[in-house]
Protein backbone atom coordinates (compact mmCIF):
# COMPACT_ATOMS: atom_id res chain seq x y z
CA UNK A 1 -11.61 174.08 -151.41
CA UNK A 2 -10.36 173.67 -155.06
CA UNK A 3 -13.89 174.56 -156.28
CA UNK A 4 -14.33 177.44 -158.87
CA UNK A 5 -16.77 180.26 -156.91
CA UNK A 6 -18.55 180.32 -160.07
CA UNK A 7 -18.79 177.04 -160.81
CA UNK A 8 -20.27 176.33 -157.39
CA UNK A 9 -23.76 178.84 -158.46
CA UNK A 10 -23.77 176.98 -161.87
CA UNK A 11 -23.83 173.87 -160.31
CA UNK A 12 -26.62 174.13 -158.09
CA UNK A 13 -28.73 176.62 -160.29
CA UNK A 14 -31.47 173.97 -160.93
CA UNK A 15 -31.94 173.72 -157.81
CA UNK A 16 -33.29 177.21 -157.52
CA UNK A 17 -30.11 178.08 -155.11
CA UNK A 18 -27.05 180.29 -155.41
CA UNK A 19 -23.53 180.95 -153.24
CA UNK A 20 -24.11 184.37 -152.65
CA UNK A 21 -20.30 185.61 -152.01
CA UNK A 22 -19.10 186.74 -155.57
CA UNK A 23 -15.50 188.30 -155.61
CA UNK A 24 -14.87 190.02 -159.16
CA UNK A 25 -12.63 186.98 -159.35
CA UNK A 26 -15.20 184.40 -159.35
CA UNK A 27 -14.33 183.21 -162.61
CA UNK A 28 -10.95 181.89 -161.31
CA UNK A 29 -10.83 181.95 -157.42
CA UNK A 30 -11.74 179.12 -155.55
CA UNK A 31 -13.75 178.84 -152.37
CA UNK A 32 -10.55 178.19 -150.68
CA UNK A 33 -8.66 181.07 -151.21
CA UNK A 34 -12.74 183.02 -150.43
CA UNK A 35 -12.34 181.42 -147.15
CA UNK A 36 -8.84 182.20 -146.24
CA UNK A 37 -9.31 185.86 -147.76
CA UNK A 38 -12.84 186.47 -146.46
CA UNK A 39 -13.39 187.74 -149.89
CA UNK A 40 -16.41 189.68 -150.22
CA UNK A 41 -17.33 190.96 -153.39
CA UNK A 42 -19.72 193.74 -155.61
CA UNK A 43 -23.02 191.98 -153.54
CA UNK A 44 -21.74 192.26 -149.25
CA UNK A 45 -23.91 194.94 -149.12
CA UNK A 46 -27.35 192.84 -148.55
CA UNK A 47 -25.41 189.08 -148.16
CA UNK A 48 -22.51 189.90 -146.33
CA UNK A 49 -18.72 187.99 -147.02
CA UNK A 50 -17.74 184.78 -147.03
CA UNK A 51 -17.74 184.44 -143.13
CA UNK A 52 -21.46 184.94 -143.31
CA UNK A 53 -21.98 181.78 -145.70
CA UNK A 54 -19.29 179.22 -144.42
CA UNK A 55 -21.05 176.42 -142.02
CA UNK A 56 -18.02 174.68 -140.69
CA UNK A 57 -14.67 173.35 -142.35
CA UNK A 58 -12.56 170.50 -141.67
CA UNK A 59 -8.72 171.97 -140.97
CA UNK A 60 -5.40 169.98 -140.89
CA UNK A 61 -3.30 172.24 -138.29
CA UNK A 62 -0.20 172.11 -137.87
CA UNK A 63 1.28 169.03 -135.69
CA UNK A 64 -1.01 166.99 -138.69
CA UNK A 65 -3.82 166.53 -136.67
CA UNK A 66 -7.36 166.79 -137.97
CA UNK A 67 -9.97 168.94 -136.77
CA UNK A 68 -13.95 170.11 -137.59
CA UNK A 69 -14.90 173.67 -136.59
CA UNK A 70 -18.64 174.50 -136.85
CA UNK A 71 -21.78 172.33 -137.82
CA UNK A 72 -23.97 171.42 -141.15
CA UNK A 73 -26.22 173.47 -139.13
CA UNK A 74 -24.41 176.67 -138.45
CA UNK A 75 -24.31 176.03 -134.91
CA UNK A 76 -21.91 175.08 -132.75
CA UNK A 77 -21.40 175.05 -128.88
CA UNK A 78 -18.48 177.97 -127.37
CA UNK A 79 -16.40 180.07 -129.22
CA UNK A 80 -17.32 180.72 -133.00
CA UNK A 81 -13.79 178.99 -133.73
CA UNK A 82 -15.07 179.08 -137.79
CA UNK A 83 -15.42 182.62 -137.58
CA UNK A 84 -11.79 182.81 -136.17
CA UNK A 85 -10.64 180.04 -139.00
CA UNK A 86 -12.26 182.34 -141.99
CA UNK A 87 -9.86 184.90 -143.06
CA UNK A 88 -6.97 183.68 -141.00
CA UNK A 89 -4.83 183.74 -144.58
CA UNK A 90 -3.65 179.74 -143.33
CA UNK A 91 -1.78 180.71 -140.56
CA UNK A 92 -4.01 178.45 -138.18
CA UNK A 93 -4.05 175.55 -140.80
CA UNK A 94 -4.77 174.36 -144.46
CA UNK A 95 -8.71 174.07 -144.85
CA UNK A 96 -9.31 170.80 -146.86
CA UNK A 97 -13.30 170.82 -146.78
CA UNK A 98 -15.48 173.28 -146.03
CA UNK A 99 -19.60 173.21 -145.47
CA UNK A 100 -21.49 176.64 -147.06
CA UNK A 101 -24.68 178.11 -146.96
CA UNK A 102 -26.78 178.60 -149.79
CA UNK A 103 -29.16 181.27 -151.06
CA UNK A 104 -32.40 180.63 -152.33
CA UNK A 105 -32.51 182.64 -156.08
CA UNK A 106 -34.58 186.10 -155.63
CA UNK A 107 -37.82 185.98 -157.61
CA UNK A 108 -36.90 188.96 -159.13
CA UNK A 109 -34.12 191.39 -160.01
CA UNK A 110 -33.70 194.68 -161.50
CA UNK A 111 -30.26 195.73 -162.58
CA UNK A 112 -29.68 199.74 -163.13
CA UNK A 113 -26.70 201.96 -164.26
CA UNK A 114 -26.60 205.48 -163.24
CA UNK A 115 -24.64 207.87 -165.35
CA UNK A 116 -23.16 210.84 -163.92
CA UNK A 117 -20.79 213.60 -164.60
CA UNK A 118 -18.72 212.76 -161.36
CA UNK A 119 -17.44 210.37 -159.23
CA UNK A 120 -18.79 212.51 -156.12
CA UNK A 121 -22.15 213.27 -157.17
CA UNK A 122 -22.92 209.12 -157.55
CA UNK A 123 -21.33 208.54 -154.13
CA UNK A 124 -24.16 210.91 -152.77
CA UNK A 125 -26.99 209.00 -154.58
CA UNK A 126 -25.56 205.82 -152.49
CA UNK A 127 -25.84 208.15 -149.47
CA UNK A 128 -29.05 208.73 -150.44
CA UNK A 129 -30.21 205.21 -151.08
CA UNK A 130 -29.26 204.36 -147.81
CA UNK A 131 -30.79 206.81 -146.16
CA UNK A 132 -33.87 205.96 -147.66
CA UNK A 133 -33.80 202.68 -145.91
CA UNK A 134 -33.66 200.43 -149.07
CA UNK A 135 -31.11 197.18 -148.92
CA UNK A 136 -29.72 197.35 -152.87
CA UNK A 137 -28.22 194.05 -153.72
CA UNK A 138 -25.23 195.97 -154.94
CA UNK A 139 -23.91 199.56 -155.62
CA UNK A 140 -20.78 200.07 -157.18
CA UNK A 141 -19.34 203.11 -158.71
CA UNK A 142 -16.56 202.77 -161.84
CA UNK A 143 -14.98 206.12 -162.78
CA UNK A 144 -14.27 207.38 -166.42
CA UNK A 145 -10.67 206.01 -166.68
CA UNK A 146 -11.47 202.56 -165.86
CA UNK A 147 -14.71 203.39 -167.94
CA UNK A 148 -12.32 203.53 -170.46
CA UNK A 149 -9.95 201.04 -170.13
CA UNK A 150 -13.04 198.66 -169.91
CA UNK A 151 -14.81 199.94 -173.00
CA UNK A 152 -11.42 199.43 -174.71
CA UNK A 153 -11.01 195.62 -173.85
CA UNK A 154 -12.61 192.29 -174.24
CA UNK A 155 -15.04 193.22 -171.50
CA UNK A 156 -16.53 196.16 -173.22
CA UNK A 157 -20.18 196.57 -172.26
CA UNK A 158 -21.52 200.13 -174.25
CA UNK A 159 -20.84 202.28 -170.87
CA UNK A 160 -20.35 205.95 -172.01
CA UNK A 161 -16.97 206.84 -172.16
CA UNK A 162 -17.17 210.72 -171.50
CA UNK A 163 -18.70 209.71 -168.27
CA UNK A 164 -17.18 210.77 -165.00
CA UNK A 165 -18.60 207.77 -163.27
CA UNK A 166 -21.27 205.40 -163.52
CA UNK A 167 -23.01 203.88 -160.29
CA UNK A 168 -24.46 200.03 -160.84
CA UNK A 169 -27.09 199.40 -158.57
CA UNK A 170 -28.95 196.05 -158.34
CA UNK A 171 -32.08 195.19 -156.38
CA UNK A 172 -33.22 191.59 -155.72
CA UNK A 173 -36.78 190.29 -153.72
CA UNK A 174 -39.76 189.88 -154.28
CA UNK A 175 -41.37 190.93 -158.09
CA UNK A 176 -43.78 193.11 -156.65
CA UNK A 177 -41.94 195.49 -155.33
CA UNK A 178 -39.47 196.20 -157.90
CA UNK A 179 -41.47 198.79 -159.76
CA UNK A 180 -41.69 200.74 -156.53
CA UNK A 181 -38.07 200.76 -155.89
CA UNK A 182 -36.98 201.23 -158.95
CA UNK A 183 -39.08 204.48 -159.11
CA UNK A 184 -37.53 205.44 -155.72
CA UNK A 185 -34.25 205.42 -157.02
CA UNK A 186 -35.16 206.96 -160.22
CA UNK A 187 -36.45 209.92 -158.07
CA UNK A 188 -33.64 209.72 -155.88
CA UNK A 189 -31.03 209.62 -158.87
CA UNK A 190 -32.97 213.00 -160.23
CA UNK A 191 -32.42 214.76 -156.97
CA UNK A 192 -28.66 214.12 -157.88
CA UNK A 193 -28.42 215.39 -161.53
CA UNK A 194 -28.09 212.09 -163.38
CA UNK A 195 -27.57 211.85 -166.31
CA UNK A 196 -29.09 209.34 -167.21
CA UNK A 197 -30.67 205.90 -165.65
CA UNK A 198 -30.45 202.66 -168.17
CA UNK A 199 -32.60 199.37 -166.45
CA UNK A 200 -30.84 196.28 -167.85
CA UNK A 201 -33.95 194.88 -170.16
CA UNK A 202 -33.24 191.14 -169.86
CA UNK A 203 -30.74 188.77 -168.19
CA UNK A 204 -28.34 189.31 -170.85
CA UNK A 205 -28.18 193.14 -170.37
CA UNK A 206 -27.30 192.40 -166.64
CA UNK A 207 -24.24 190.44 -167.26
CA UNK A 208 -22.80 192.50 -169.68
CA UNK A 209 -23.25 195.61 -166.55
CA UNK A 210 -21.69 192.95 -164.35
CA UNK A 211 -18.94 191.83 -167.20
CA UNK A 212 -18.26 195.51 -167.31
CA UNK A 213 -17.70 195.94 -163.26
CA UNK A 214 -15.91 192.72 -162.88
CA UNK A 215 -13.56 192.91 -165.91
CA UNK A 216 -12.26 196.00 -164.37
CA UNK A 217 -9.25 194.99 -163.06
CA UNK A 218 -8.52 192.94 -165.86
CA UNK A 219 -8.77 195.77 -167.70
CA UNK A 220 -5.90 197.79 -166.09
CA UNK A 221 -3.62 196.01 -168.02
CA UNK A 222 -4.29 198.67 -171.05
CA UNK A 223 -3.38 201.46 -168.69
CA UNK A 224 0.24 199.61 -167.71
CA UNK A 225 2.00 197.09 -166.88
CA UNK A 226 1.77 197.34 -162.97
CA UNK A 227 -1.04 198.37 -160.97
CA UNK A 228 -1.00 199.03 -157.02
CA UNK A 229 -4.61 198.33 -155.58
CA UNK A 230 -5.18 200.03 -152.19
CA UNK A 231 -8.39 198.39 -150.57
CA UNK A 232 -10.15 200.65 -147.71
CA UNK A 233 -13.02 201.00 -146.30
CA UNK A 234 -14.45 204.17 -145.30
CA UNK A 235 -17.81 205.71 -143.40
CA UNK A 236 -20.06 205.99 -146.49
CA UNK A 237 -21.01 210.02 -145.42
CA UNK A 238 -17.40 210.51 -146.11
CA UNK A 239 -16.82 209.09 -149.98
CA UNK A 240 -17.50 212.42 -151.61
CA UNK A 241 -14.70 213.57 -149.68
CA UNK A 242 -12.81 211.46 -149.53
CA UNK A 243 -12.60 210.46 -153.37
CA UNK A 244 -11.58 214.17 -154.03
CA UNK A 245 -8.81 213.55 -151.46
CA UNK A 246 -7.32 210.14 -153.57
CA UNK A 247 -7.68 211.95 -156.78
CA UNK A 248 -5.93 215.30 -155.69
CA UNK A 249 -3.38 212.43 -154.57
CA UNK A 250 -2.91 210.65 -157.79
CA UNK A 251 -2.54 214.22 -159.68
CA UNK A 252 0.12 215.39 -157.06
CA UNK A 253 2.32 212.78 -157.61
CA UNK A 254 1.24 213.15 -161.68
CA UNK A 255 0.30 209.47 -161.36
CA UNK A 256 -2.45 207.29 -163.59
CA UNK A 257 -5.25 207.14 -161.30
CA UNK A 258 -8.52 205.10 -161.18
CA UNK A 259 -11.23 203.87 -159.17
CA UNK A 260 -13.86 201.19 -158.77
CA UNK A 261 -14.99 200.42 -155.81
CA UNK A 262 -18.04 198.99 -153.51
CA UNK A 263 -19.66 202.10 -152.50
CA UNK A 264 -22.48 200.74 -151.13
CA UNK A 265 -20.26 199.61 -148.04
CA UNK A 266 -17.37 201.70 -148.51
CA UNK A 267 -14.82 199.57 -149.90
CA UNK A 268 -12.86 201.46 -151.82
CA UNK A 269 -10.43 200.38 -154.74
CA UNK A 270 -7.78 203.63 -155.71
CA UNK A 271 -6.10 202.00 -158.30
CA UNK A 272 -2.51 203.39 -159.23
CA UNK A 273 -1.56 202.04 -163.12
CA UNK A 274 2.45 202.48 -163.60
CA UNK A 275 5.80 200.43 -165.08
CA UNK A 276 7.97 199.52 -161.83
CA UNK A 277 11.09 199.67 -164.63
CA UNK A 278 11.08 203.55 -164.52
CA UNK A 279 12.67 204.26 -160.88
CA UNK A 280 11.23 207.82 -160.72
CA UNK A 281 7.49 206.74 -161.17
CA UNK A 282 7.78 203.21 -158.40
CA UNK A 283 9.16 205.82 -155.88
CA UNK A 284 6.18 208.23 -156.88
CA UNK A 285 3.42 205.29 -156.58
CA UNK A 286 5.43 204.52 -153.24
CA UNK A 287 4.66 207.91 -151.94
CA UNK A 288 1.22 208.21 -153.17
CA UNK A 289 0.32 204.76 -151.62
CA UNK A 290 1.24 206.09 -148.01
């Protein structure tokens, strides 16, 4: 349970297999705290959360005894007593091994960020995507202020920062049909008024997207030095409208407002950046929050 999430994917990367789960806290949270969170992370959209990935796990409850929920296999006779352990924040008990499920590497991936003028007009190209029955790996939208913060930190990346949003999108399979796709959502992206669509050239271009997406929260700390994260998830027909609503929000209650978020599945991340020392603004975040 004290294992790094990262370190888990480095360790087994010769082996041509991954640990698909990847909160934007990898680099520090362990697969612990992913199982008692259920963390999910920028890729749930195609591989799911951590309940998807953990086999079984060996629990100390609470009168001391010892118990192991699940199989090696996956399977297990009766109730799915894992699925009820995963998530349970250790109320039940204190997890002290746990048994995942490992992804073989995709042959291929293509790694894309779409630049737009608006954080509604890329949260209708994910609409879009889906509707066209393609499975992205990932699609998450970052909006100019966090653009911003980002490109003003250690985890700057070259994202434009007159942007009103930019919308990573990832695809992972098989190498011969990445050209194809990534033509799709070229064409799809037009049909949305991009403003322009960069395709990570190499490995090394891909992490510095991903450094850019994950280092967002870190990131926050140039805006102030508190930050209330609200974590929904809505129907994804409804973010257009629904990311005009949280933004009228933040500029009725004259509050620093951002957002990155999973929009491929909804998950959204309104992000309120204040100082809890100044009375007036906490009570303001307060309000906005409810």
């Amino acid at each position: 349970p004290g294992v790094v999430n990262a370190h888990l994917s480095d360790a087994i990367v010769h082996l041509g297999l991954f640990y698909a789960p990847d909160p934007s806290s990898q680099q520090a949270c362990t697969i612990g705290g992913n199982v008692a969170e259920n963390s999910g992370g920028p890729h749930t959209l195609k591989y799911g959360t951590t309940t998807n990935h953990v086999l079984s796990v060996e629990m100390v409850l609470p009168d001391a005894s010892v118990v192991r929920l699940g199989s090696a296999a996956g399977f297990a006779p009766g109730y799915d007593l894992v699925g009820a352990a995963v998530g349970s924040e250790g109320t039940l008990g204190i997890v002290t091994e746990v048994t995942v499920r490992l992804v073989e590497i995709p042959e291929a991936v293509k790694t894309m960020l779409a630049i737009f003028d608006d954080v509604p007009a890329a949260c209708r190209l994910v609409g879009r995507v889906i509707r066209s029955g393609m499975v992205p790996a990932a699609l998450e939208v970052v909006d100019r202020r966090t653009i911003r913060a980002v490109e003003a930190s250690v985890y700057a990346a070259g994202l434009p920062t007159d942007a009103g949003a930019v919308l990573i999108i990832e695809l992972d399979g098989a190498a011969c049909e990445m050209e194809s796709l990534t033509d799709r959502i070229r064409e799809l992206a037009v049909g949305e008024g991009v403003r322009e669509l960069r395709i990570a050239r190499d490995a090394d271009e891909r992490a510095l997207f991903w450094r850019a997406r994950k280092g967002a929260f870190g990131a926050m700390g140039r805006l102030a030095p508190d930050l209330y994260v609200h974590d929904a998830v809505v129907p994804r027909a409804s973010l257009p409208e629904v990311l005009e609503e949280i933004c009228a929000i933040g500029d009725r209650y004259e509050l620093t407002l951002s957002n990155v978020f999973h929009a491929g599945d909804g998950n959204l991340h309104p992000n309120i950046s204040f100082d809890r020392r100044d009375e007036d603004e906490l009570a303001r975040v307060i309000a906005a929050g409810r």
